[in-house]
Protein backbone atom coordinates (compact mmCIF):
# COMPACT_ATOMS: atom_id res chain seq x y z
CA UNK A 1 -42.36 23.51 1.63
CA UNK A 2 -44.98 21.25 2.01
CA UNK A 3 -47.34 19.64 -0.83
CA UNK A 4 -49.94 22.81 -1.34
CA UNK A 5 -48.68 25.28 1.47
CA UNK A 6 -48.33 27.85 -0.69
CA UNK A 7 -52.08 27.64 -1.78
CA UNK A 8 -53.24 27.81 1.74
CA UNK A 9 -54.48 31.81 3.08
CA UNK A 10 -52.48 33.24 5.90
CA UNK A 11 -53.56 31.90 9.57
CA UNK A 12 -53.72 35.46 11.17
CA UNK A 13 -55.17 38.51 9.59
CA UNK A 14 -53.55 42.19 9.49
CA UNK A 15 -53.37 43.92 12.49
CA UNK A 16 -54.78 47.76 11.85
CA UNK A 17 -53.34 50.18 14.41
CA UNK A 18 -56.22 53.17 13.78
CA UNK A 19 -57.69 55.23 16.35
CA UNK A 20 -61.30 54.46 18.16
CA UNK A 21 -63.14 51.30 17.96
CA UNK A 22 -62.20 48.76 15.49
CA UNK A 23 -65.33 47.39 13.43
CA UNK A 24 -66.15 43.94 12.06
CA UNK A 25 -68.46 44.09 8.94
CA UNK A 26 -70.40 41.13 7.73
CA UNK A 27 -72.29 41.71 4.16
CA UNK A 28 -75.13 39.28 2.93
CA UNK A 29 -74.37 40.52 -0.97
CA UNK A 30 -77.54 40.71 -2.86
CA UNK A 31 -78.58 42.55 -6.47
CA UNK A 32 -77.28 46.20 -7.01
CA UNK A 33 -80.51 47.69 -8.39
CA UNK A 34 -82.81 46.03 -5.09
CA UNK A 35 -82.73 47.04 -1.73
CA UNK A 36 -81.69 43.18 -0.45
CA UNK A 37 -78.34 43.63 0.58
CA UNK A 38 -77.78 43.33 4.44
CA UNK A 39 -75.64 45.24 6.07
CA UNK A 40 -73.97 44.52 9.57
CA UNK A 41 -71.36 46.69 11.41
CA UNK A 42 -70.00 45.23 14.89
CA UNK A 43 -67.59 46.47 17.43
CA UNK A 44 -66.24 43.57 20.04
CA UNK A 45 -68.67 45.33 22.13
CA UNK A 46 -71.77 46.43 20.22
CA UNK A 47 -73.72 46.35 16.90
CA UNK A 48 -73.09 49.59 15.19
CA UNK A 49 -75.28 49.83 12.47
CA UNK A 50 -77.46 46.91 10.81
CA UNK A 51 -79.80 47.40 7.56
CA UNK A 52 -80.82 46.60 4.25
CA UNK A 53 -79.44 48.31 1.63
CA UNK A 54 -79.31 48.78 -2.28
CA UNK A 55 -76.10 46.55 -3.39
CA UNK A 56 -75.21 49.69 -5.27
CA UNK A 57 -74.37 51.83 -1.97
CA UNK A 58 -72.67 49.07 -0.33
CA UNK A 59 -69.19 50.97 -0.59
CA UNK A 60 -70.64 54.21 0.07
CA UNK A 61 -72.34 52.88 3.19
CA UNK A 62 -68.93 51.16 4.85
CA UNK A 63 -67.00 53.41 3.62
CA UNK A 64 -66.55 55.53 6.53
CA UNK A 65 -65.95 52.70 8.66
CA UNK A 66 -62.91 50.94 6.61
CA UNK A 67 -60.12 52.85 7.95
CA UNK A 68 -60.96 51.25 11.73
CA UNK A 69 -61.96 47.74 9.88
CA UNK A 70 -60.32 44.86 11.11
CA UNK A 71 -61.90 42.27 8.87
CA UNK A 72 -65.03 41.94 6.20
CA UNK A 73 -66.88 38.85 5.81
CA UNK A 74 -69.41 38.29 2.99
CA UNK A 75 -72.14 35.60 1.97
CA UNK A 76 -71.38 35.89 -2.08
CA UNK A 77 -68.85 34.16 -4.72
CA UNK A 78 -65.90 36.17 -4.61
CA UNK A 79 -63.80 34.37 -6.95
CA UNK A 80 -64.43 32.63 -10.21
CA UNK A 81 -65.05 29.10 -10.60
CA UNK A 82 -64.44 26.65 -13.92
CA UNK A 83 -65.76 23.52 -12.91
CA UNK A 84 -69.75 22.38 -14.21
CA UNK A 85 -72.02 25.08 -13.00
CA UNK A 86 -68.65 27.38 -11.99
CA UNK A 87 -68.13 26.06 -9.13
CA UNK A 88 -65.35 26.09 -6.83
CA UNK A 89 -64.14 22.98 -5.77
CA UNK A 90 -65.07 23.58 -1.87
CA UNK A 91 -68.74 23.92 -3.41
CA UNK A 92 -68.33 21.02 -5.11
CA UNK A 93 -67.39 19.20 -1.94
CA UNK A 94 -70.42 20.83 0.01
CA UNK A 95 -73.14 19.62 -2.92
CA UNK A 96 -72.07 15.94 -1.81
CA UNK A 97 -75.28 13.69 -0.06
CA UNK A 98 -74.24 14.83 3.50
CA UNK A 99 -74.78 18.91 2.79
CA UNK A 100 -77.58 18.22 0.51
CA UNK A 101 -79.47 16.55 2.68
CA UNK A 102 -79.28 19.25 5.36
CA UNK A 103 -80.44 21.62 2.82
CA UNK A 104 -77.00 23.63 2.89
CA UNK A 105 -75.65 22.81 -0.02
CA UNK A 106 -74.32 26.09 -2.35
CA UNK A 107 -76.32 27.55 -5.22
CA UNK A 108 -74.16 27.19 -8.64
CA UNK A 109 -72.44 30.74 -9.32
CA UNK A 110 -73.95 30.00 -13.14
CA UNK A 111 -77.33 30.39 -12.02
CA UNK A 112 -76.86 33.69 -10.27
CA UNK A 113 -73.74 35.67 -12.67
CA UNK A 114 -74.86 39.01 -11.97
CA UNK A 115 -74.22 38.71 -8.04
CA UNK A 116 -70.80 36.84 -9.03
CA UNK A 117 -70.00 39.60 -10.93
CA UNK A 118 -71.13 42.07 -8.24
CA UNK A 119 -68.84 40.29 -5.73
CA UNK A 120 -65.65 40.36 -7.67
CA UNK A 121 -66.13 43.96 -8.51
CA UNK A 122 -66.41 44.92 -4.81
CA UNK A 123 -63.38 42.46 -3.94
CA UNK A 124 -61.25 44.65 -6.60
CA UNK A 125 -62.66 47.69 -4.80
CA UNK A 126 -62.05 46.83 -1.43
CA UNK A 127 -58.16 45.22 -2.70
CA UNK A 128 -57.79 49.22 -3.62
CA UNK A 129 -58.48 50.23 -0.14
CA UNK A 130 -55.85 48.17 1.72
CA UNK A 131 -57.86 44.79 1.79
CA UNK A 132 -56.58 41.29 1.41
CA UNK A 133 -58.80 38.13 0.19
CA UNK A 134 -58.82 35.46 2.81
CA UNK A 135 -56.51 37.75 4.74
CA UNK A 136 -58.77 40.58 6.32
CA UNK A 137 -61.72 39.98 3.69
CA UNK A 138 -63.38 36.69 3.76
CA UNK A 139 -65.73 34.17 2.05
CA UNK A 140 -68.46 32.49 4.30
CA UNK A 141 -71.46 30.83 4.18
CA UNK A 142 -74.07 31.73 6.73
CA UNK A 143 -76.78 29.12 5.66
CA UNK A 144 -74.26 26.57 6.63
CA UNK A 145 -72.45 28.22 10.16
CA UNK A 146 -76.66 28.45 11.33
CA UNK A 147 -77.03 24.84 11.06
CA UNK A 148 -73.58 23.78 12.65
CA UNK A 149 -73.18 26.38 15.64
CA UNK A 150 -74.66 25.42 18.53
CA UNK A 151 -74.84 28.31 20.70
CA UNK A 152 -74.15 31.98 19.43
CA UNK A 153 -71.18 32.80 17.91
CA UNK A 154 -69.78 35.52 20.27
CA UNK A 155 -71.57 37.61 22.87
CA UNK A 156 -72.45 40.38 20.50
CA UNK A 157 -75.91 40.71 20.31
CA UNK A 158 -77.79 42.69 17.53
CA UNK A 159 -81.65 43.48 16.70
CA UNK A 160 -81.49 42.35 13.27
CA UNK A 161 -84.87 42.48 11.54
CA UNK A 162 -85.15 40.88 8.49
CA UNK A 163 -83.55 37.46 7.05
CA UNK A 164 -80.44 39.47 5.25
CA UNK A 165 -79.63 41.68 7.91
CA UNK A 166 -79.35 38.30 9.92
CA UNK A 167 -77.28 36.58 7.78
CA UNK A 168 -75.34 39.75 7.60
CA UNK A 169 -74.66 39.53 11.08
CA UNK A 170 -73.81 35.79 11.23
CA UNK A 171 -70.87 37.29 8.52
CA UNK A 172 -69.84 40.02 10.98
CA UNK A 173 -69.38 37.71 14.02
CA UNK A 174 -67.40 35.40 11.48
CA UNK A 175 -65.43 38.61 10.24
CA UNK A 176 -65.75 39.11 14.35
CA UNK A 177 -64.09 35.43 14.94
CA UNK A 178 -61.50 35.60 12.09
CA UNK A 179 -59.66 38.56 13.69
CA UNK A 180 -59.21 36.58 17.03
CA UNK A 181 -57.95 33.22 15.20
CA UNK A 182 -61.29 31.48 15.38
CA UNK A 183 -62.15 30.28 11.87
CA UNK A 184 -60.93 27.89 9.71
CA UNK A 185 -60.88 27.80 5.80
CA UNK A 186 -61.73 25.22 3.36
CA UNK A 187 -60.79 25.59 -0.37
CA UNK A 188 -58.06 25.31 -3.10
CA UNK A 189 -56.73 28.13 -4.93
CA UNK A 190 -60.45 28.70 -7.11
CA UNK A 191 -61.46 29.84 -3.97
CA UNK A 192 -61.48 29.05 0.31
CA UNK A 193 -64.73 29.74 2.53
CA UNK A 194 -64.09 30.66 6.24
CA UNK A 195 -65.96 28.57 8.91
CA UNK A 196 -65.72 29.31 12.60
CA UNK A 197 -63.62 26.83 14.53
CA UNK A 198 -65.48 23.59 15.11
CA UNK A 199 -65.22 24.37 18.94
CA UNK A 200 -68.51 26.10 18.07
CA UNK A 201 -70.06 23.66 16.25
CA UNK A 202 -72.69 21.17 17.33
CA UNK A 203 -71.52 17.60 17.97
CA UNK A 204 -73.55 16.27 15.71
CA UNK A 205 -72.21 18.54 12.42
CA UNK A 206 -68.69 17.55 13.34
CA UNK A 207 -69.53 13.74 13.22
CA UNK A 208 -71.18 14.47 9.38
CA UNK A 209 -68.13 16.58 7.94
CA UNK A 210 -65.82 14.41 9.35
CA UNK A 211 -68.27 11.91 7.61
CA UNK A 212 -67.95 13.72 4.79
CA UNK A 213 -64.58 14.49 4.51
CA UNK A 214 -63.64 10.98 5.20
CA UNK A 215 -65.99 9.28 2.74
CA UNK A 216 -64.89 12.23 -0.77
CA UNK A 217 -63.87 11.00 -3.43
CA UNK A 218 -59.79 11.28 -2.63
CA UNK A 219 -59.08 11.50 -6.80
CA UNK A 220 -61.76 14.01 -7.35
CA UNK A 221 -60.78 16.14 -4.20
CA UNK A 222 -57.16 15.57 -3.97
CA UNK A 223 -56.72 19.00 -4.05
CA UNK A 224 -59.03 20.39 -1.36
CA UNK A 225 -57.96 21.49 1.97
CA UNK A 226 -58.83 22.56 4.98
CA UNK A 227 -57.63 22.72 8.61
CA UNK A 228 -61.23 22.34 10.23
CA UNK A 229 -59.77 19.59 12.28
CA UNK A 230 -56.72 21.47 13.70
């Protein structure tokens, strides 16, 4: 076995043999007592359902589509970090100069606990109803995957209207992506965030994360890893 295989997630998610359409959910997690959580259900055909809801509901609202869900993807910590600020140490690596500059560096879990906590609590949740982390329910970022893709994501279109129920659906296409073997991860065992493959991304974002990667700190990151570049 190689040096850190056995920290790295599986490359291919669960195959669910159900009946009807399989969905693809993407959730933009926000606080359980406001209505700021967005909601987006695909198909590999169609949007199925797209909203903002209270991040109380959440399971009550995709609950009826889990048994046909092939993957969940969802903009929130869903692991626990204990470095400065509890971070993971992929955030860490995306807080360097490059990310920063480009405005897509992470927010610190520390500054936002009760949506950390809210996370973990639906990862538990969801573990209970047949779901893996970073098997069939992923971590993404869809700050950063709007700044690196350069064209859409897949051919899925959606009438999102307001800015969570778009970042919801930039999680759905990723949840979307993951099932056909089209993202990548990035992470150590604190945590791994799911990018699509960087035959999506713009030329010029795979010039500064190769940048990036290249230039880390090797002591400081000696752990992280990622198959971006495969």
């Amino acid at each position: 076995m190689k040096k850190n295989e056995r920290l790295q997630p599986a490359l291919h998610p669960p195959t669910r043999f159900a009946r009807g359409p399989l969905f693809f959910i993407g959730i933009d997690l926000g606080g359980k007592e406001k209505k700021t959580t967005g909601i987006c259900i695909l198909t590999k055909d169609h949007c199925q359902r797209c909203e903002d809801v209270f991040g109380k509901y959440i399971l009550k609202v995709i609950n009826p589509y889990l048994k046909n869900t092939e993957a969940i993807a969802i903009d929130a910590p869903l692991t626990k970090g204990r470095g400065k600020g509890k971070f993971r140490l992929y955030e860490k690596f995306l807080s360097t100069s490059i990310f920063r500059r480009a405005k897509v560096n992470p927010i610190p879990p520390a500054l936002m606990p009760e949506l950390s906590e809210s996370a973990q609590e639906i990862v538990k949740k969801l573990e209970r109803r047949g779901f893996v982390l970073d098997l069939n329910l992923i971590e993404t970022f869809p700050t950063l995957i709007g700044k690196i893709f350069q064209n859409n994501l897949s051919t899925i279109k959606c009438l999102c209207e307001t800015k969570n129920q778009k970042s919801a659906l930039i999680c759905a296409q990723t949840a979307f992506l993951h099932s056909q073997f089209k993202t990548r991860y990035l992470g150590y065992k604190d945590g791994f965030l799911f990018l699509p493959e960087m035959s999506f991304w713009k030329e010029s974002w795979k010039k500064k994360f190769y940048q990036a990667w290249a230039s880390k700190d090797r002591l400081r990151y000696r752990y992280l890893i990622t198959n971006i570049f495969n």
